[in-house]
C-alpha atoms as a PDB file:
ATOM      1  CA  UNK A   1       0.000   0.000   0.000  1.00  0.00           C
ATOM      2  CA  UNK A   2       1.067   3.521  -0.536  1.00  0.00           C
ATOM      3  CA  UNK A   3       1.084   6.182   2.211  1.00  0.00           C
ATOM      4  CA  UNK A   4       1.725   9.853   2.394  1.00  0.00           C
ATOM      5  CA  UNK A   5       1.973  11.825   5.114  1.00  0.00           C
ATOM      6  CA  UNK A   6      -0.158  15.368   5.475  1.00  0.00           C
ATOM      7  CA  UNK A   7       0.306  16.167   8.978  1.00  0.00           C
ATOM      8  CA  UNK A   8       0.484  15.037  12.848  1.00  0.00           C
ATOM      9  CA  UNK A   9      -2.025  13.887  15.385  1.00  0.00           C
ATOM     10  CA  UNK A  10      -2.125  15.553  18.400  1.00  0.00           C
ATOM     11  CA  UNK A  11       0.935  13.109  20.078  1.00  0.00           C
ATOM     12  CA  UNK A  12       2.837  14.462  17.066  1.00  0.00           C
ATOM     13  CA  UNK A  13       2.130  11.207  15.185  1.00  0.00           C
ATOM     14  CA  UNK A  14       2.198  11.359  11.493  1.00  0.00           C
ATOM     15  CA  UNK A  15      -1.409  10.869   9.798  1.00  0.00           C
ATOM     16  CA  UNK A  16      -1.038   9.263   6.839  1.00  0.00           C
ATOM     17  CA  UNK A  17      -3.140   8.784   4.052  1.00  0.00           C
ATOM     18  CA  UNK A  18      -3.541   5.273   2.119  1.00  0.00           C
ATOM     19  CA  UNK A  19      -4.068   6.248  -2.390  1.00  0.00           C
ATOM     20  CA  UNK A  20      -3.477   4.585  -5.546  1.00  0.00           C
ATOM     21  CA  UNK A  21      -1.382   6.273  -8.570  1.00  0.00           C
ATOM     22  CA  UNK A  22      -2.624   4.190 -11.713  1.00  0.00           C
ATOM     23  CA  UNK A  23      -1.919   4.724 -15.453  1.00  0.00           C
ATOM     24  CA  UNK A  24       0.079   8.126 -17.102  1.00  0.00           C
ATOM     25  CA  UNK A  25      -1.072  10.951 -18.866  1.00  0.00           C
ATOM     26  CA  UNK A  26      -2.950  14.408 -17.020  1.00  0.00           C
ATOM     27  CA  UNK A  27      -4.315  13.127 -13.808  1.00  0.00           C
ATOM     28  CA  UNK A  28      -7.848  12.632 -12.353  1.00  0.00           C
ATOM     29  CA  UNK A  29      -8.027  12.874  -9.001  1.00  0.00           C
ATOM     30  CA  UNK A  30     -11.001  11.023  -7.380  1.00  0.00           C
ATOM     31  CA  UNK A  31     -12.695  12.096  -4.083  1.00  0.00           C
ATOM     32  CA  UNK A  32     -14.431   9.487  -2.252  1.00  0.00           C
ATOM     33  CA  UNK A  33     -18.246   9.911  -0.534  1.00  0.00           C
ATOM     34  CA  UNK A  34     -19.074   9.039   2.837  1.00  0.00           C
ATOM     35  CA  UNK A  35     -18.701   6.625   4.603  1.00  0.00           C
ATOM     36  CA  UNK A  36     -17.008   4.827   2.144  1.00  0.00           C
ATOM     37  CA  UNK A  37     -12.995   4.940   1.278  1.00  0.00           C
ATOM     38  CA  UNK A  38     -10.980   4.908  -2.101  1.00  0.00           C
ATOM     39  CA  UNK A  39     -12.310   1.616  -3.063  1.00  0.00           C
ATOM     40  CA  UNK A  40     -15.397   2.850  -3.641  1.00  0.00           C
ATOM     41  CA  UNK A  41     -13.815   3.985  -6.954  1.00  0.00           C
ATOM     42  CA  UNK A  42     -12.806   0.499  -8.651  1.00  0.00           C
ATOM     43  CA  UNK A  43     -15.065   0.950 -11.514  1.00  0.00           C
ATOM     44  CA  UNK A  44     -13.303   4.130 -11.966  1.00  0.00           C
ATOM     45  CA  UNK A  45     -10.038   2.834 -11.556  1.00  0.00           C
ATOM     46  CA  UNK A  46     -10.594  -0.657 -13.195  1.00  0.00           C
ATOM     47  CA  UNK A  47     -11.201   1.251 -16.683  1.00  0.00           C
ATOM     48  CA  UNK A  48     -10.178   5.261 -16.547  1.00  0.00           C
ATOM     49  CA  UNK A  49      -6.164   4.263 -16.596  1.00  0.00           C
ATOM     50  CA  UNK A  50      -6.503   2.283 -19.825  1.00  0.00           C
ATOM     51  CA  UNK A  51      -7.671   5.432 -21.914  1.00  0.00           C
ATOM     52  CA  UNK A  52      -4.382   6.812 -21.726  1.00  0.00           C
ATOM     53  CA  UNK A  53      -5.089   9.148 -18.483  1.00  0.00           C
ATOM     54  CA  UNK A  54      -3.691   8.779 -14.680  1.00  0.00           C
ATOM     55  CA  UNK A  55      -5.784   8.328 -12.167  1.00  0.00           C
ATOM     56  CA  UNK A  56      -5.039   8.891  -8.485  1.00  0.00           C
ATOM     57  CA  UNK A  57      -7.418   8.284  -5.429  1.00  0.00           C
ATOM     58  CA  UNK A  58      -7.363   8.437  -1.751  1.00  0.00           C
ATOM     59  CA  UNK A  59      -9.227   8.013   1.068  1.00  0.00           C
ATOM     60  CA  UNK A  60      -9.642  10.860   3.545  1.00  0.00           C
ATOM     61  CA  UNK A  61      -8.263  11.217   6.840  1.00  0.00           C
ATOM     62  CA  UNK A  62     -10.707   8.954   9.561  1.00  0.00           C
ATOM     63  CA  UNK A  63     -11.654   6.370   6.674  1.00  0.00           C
ATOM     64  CA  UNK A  64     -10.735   3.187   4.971  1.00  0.00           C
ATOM     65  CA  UNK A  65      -6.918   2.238   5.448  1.00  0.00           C
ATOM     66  CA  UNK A  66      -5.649   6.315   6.406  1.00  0.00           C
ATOM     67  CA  UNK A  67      -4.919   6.828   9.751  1.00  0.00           C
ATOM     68  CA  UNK A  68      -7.495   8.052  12.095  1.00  0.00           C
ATOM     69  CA  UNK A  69      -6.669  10.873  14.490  1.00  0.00           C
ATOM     70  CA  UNK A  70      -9.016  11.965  17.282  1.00  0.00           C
ATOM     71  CA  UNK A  71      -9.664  15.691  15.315  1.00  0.00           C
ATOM     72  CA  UNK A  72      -9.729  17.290  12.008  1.00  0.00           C
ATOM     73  CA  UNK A  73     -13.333  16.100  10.263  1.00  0.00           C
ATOM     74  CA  UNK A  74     -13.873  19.250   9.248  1.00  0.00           C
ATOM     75  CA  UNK A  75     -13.967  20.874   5.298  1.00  0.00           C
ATOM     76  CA  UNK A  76     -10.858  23.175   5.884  1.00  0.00           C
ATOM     77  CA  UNK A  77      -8.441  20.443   6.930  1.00  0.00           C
ATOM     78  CA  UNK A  78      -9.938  18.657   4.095  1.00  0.00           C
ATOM     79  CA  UNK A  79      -9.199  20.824   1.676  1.00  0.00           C
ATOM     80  CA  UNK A  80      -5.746  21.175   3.282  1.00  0.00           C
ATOM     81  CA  UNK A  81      -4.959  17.289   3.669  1.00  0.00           C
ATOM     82  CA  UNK A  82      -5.899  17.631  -0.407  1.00  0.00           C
ATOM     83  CA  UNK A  83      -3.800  20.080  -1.492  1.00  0.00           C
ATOM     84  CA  UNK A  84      -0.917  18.265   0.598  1.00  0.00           C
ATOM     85  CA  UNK A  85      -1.502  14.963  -1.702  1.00  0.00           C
ATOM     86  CA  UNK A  86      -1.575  17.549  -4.977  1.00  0.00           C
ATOM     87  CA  UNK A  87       2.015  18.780  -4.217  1.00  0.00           C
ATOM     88  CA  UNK A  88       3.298  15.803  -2.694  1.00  0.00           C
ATOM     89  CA  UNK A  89       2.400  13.732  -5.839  1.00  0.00           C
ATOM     90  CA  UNK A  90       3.329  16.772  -7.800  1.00  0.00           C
ATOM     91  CA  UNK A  91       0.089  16.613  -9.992  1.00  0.00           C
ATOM     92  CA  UNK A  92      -0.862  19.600 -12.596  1.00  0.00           C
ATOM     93  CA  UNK A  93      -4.032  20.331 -14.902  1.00  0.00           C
ATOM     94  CA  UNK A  94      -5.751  18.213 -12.754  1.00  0.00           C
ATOM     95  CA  UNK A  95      -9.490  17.205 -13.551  1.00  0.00           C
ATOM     96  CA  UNK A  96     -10.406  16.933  -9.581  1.00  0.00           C
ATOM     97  CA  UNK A  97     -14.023  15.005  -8.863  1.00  0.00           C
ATOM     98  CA  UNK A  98     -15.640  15.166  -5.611  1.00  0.00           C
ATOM     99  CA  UNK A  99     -18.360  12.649  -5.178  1.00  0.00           C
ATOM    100  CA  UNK A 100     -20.971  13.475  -2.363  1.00  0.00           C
ATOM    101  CA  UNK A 101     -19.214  14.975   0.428  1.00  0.00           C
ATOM    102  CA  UNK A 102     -16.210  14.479  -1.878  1.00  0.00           C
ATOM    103  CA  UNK A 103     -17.891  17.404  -3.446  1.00  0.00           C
ATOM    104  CA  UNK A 104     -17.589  19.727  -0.878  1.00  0.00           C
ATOM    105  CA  UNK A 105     -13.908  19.290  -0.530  1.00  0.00           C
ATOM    106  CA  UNK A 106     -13.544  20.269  -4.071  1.00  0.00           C
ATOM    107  CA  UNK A 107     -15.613  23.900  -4.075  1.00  0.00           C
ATOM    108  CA  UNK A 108     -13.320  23.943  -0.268  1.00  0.00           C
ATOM    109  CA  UNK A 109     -10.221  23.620  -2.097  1.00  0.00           C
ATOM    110  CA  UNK A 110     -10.936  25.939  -4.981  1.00  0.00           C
ATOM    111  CA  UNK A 111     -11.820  29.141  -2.825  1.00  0.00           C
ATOM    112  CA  UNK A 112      -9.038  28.475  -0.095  1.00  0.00           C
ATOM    113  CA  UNK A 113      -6.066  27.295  -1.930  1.00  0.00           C
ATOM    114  CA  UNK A 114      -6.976  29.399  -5.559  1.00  0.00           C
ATOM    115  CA  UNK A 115      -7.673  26.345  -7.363  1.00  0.00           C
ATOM    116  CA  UNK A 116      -4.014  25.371  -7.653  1.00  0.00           C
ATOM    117  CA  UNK A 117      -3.083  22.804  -9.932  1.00  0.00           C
ATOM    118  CA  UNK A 118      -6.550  22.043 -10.836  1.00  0.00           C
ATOM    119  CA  UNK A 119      -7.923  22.759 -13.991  1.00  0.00           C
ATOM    120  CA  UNK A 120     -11.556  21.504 -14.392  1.00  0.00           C
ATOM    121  CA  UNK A 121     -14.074  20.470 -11.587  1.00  0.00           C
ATOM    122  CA  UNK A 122     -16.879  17.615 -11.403  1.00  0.00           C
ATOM    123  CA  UNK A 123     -19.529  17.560  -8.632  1.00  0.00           C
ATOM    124  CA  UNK A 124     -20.703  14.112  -8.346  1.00  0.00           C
ATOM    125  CA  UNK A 125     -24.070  13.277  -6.501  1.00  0.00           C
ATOM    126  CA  UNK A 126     -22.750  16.149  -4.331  1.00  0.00           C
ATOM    127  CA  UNK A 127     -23.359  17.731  -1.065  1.00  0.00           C
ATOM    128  CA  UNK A 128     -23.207  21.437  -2.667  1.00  0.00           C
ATOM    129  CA  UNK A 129     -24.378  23.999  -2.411  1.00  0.00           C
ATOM    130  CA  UNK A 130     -25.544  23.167   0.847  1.00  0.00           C
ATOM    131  CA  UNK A 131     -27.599  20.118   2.425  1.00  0.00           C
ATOM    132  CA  UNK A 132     -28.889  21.629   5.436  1.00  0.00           C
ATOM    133  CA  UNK A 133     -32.483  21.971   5.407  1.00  0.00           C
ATOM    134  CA  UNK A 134     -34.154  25.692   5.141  1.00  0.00           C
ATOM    135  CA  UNK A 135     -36.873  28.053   3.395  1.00  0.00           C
ATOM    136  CA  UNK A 136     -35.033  28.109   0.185  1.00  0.00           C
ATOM    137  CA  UNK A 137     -33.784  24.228   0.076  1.00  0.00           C
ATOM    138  CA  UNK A 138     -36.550  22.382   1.532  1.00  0.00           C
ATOM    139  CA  UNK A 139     -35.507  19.010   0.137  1.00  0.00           C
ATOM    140  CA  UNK A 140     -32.540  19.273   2.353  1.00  0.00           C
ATOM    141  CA  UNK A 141     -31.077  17.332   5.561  1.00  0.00           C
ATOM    142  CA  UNK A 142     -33.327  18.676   8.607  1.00  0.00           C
ATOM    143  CA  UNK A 143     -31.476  19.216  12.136  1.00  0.00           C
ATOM    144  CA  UNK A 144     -34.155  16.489  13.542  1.00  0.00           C
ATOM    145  CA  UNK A 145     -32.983  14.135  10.514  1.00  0.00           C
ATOM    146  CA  UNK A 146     -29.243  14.713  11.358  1.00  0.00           C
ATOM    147  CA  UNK A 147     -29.570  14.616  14.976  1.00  0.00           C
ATOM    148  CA  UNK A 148     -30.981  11.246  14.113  1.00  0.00           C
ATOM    149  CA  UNK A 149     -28.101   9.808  12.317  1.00  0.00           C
ATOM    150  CA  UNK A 150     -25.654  10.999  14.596  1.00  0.00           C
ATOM    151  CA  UNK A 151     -27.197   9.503  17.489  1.00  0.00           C
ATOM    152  CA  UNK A 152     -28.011   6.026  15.114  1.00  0.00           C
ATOM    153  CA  UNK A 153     -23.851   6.085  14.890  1.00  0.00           C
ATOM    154  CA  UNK A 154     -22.964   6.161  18.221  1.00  0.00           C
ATOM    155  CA  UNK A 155     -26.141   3.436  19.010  1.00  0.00           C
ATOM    156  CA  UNK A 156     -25.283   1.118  17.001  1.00  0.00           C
ATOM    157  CA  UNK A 157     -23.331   2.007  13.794  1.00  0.00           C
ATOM    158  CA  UNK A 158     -22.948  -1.193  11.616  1.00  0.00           C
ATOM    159  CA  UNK A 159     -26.963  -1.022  11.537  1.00  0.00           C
ATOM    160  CA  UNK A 160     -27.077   2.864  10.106  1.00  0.00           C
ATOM    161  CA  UNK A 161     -24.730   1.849   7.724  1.00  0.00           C
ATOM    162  CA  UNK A 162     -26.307  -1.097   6.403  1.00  0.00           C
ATOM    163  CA  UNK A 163     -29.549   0.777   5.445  1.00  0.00           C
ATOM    164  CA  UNK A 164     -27.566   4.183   4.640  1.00  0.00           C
ATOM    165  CA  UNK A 165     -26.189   1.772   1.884  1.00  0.00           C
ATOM    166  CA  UNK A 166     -29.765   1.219   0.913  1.00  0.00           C
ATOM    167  CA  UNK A 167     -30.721   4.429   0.027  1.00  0.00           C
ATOM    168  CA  UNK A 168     -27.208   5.027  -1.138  1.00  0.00           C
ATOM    169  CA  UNK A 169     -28.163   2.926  -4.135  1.00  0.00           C
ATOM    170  CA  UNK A 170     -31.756   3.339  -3.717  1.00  0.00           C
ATOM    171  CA  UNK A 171     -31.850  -0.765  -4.028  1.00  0.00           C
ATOM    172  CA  UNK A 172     -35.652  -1.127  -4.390  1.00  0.00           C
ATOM    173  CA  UNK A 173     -35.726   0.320  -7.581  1.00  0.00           C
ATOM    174  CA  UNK A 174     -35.660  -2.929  -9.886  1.00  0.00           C
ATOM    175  CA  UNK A 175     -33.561  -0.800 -12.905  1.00  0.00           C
ATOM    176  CA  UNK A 176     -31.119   0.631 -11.053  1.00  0.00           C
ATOM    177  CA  UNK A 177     -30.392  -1.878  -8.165  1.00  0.00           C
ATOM    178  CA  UNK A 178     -27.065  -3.760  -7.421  1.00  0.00           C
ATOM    179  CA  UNK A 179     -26.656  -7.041  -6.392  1.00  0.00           C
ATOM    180  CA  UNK A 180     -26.418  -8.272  -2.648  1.00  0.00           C
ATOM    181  CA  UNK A 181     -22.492  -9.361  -3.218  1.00  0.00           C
ATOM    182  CA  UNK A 182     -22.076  -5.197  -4.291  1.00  0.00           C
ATOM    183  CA  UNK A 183     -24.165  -3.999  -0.955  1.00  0.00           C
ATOM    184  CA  UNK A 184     -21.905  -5.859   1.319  1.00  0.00           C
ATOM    185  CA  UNK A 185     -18.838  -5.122  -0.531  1.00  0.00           C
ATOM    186  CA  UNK A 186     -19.810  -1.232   0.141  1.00  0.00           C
ATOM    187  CA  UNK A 187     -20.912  -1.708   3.641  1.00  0.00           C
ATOM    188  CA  UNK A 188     -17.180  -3.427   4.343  1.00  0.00           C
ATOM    189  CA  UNK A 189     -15.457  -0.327   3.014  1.00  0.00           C
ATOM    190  CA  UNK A 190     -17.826   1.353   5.296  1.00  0.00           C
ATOM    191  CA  UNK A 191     -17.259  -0.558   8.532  1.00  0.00           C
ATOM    192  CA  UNK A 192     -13.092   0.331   8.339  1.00  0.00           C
ATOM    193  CA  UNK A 193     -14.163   3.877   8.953  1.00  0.00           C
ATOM    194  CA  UNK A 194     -13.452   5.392  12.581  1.00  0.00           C
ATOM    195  CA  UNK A 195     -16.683   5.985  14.628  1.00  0.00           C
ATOM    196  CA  UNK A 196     -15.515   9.060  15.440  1.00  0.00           C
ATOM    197  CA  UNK A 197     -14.754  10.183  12.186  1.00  0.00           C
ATOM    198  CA  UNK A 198     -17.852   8.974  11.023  1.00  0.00           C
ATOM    199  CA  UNK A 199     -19.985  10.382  13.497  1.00  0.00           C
ATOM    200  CA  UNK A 200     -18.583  14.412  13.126  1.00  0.00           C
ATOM    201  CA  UNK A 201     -18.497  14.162   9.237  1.00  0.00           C
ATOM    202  CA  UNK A 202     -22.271  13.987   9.491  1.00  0.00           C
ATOM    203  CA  UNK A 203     -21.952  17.522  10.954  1.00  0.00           C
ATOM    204  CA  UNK A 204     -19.463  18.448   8.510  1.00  0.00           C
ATOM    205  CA  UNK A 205     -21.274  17.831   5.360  1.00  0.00           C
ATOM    206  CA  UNK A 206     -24.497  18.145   6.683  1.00  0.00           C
ATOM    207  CA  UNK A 207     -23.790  21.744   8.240  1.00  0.00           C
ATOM    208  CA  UNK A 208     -21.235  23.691   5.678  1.00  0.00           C
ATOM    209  CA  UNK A 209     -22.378  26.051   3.417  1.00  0.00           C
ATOM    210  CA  UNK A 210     -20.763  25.813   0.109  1.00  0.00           C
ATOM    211  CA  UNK A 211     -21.988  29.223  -1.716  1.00  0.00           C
ATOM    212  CA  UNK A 212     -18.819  31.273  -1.149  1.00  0.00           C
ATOM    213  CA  UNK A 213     -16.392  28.106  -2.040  1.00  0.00           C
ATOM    214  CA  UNK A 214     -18.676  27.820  -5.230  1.00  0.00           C
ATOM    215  CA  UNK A 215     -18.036  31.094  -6.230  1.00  0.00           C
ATOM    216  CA  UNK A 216     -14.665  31.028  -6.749  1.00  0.00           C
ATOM    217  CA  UNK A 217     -15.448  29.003  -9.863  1.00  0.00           C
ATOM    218  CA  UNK A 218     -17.099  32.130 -11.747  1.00  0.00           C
ATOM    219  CA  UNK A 219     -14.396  34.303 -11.193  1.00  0.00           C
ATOM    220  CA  UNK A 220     -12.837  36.357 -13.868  1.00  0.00           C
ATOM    221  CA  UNK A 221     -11.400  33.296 -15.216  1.00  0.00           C
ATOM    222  CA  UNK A 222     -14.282  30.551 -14.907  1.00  0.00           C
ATOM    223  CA  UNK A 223     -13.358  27.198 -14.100  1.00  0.00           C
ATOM    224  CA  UNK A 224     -14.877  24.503 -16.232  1.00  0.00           C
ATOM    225  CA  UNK A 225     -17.047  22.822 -14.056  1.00  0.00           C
ATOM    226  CA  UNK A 226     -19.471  19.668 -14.392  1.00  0.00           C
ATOM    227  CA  UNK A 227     -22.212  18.428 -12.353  1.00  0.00           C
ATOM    228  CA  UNK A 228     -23.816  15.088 -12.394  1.00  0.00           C
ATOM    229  CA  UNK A 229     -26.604  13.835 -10.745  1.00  0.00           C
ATOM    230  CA  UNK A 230     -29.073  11.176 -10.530  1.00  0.00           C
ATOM    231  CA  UNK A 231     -32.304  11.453 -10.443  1.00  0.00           C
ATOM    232  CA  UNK A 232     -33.495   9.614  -7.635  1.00  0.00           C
ATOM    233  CA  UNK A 233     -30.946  10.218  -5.232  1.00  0.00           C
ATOM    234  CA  UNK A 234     -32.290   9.616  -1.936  1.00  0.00           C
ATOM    235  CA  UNK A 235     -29.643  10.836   0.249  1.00  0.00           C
ATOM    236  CA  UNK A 236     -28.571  14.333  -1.320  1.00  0.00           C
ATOM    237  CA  UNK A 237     -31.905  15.157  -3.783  1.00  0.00           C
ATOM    238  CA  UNK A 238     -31.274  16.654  -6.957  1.00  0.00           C
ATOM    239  CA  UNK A 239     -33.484  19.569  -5.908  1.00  0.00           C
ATOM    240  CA  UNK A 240     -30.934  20.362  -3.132  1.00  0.00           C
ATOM    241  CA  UNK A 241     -28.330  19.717  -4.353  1.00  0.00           C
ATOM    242  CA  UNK A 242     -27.478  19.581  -9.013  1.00  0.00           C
ATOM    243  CA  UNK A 243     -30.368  21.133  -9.820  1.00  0.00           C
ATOM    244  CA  UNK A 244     -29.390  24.254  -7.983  1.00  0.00           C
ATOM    245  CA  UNK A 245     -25.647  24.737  -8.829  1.00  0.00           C
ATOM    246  CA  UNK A 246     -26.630  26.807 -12.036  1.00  0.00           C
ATOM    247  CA  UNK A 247     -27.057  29.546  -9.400  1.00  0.00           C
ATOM    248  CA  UNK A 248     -23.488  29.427  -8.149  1.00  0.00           C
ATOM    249  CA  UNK A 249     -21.631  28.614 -10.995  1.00  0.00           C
ATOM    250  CA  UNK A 250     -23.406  29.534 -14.158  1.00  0.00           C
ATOM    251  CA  UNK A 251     -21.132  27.997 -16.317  1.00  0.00           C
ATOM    252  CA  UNK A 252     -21.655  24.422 -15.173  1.00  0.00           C
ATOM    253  CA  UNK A 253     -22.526  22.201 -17.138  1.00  0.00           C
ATOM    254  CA  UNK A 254     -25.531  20.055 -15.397  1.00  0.00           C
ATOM    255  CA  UNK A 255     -25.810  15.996 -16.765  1.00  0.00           C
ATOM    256  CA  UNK A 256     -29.123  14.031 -15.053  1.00  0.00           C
ATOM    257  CA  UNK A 257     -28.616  10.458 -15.318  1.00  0.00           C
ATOM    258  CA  UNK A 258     -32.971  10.037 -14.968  1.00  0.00           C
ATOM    259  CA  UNK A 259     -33.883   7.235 -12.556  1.00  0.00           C
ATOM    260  CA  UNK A 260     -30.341   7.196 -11.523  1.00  0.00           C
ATOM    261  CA  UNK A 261     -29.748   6.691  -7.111  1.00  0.00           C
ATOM    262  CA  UNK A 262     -26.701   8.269  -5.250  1.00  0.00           C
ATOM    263  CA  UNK A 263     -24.652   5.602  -6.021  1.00  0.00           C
ATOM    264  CA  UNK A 264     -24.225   6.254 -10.069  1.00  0.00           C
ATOM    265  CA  UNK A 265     -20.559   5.551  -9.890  1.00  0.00           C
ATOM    266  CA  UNK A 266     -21.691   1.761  -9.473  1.00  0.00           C
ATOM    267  CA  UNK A 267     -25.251   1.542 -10.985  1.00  0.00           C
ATOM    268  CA  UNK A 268     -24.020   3.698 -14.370  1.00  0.00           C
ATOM    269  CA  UNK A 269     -20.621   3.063 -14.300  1.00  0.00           C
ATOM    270  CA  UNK A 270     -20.257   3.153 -18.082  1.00  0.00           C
ATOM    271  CA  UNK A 271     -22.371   6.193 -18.790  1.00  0.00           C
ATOM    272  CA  UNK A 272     -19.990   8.195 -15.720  1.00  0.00           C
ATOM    273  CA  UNK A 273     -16.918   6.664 -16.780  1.00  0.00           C
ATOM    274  CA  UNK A 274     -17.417   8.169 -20.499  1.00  0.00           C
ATOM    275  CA  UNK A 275     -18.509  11.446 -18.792  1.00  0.00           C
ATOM    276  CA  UNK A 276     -15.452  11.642 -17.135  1.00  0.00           C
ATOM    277  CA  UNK A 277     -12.875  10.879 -19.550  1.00  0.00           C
ATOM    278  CA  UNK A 278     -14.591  13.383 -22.524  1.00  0.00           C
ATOM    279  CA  UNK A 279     -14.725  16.101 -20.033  1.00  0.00           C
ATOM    280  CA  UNK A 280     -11.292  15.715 -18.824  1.00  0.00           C
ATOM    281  CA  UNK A 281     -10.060  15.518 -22.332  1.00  0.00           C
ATOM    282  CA  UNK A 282     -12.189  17.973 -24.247  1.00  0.00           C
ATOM    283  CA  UNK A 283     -13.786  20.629 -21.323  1.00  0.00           C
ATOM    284  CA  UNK A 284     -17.198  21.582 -21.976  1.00  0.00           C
ATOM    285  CA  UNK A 285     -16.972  20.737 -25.333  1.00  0.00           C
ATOM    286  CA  UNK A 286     -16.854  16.798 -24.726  1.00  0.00           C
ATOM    287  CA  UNK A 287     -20.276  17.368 -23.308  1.00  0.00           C
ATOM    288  CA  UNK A 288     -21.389  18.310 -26.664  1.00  0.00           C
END
């Protein structure tokens, strides 16, 4: 396994994170959704590398095999621990996708650290704008509903994650289910989170406001930007979440996948992989 370092506990430890470097050509970086870990990408990272691109994942601080200090679940450190992997690996004109709360490390990173190295941005069934719950977003995650989960976590965890993997491919509908094999194989990646870190990003991605971070995109030099969502996402709604990032970043491009859950990575694998690759090649125009 491969490990880089991105800063120290509070013992002065190192806290490493665990990624994968795969194929050569201008890099893809791949942030995972909660509470899952870079293997959540091996569709991605089964196919992307053979179309003559590199491809470079890892999982965040608190989940899979990265080390998991006490503190730092929060979208600043994030964005920090991200920029450390950018430099470290030495990675330029990136194509950097955030996938659910992956997606507010991305608009995170672009506002604090000036978008450096990165060159075009995909929001995945993300958490952006924002997911809280208010007059103007009232398909979004209520205080009740999040006080909920949290306390489901520290009850009895391994049960909230089993049907948070549920909804997280919406498995009763019939066309865009996965198999039993793929709903345990998610709710392993899952379990190897830290209950800590699992518990306070619920706060983190269900509390941050992502407006300011999103405009950065629109500046004077607008970052191509895509969004994808699906269509029956049940655990960040289209309506809260793709369907209102045309009032952020105006030059987004917005792709539906119809009937599609949170989980498209997996359930339209094909369709997102060839989304990927023709906007990282082509911009906008691969869209077309």
């Amino acid at each position: 396994m491969n490990f880089l370092t991105v800063g120290h506990d509070d013992r002065h430890q190192p806290i490493r994170l665990h990624y994968v470097d795969l194929g050569e050509g201008d890099p893809i970086v791949l942030l995972h959704g909660y509470p899952a870990s870079l293997e959540m990408w091996e569709p991605q990272l089964l196919e992307l590398p053979r179309y003559g691109v590199r491809v470079v994942a890892f999982s965040r601080r608190g989940f899979g095999h990265s080390d998991k200090p006490w503190h730092g679940y929060d979208y600043d450190t994030f964005a920090d621990d991200l920029k450390t992997v950018l430099d470290t690996l030495d990675l330029q004109n990136v194509t950097l996708v955030g996938f659910s709360m992956g997606g507010g490390e991305v608009a995170r990173y672009m506002r604090r650290h000036q978008g450096a190295r990165v060159s075009k941005v995909v929001f995945a069934s993300s958490v952006t704008p924002y997911l809280f719950q208010d007059e103007a977003n009232p398909a979004g995650l209520s205080e009740e509903d999040r006080t909920a989960e949290t306390t489901r976590v520290r009850t009895d965890r391994f049960a909230f994650l089993r049907d948070y993997n549920r909804q997280f491919y919406s498995s009763g509908l019939l066309h865009a289910s996965v198999g039993s094999a793929s709903l345990q194989w998610m709710q392993q990646l899952c379990n190897r989170a830290a209950p800590w870190a699992t518990e306070a990003c619920i706060a983190a991605f269900g509390t941050t406001d992502f407006r300011a971070d999103l405009a950065f995109l629109s500046l004077a030099v607008p970052i191509p930007t895509l969004v994808i969502h699906g269509g029956h996402d049940e655990l960040a709604a289209a309506d809260a979440g793709g369907r209102r990032m045309w009032q952020y970043v105006p030059q987004a491009a917005y792709v539906e996948y119809d009937g599609a859950p949170h989980g498209l990575f997996l359930t339209d694998k094909d369709r997102f992989n060839r989304d990927l690759l023709n906007f990282a090649r082509y911009g906008l125009k691969g869209l077309e």
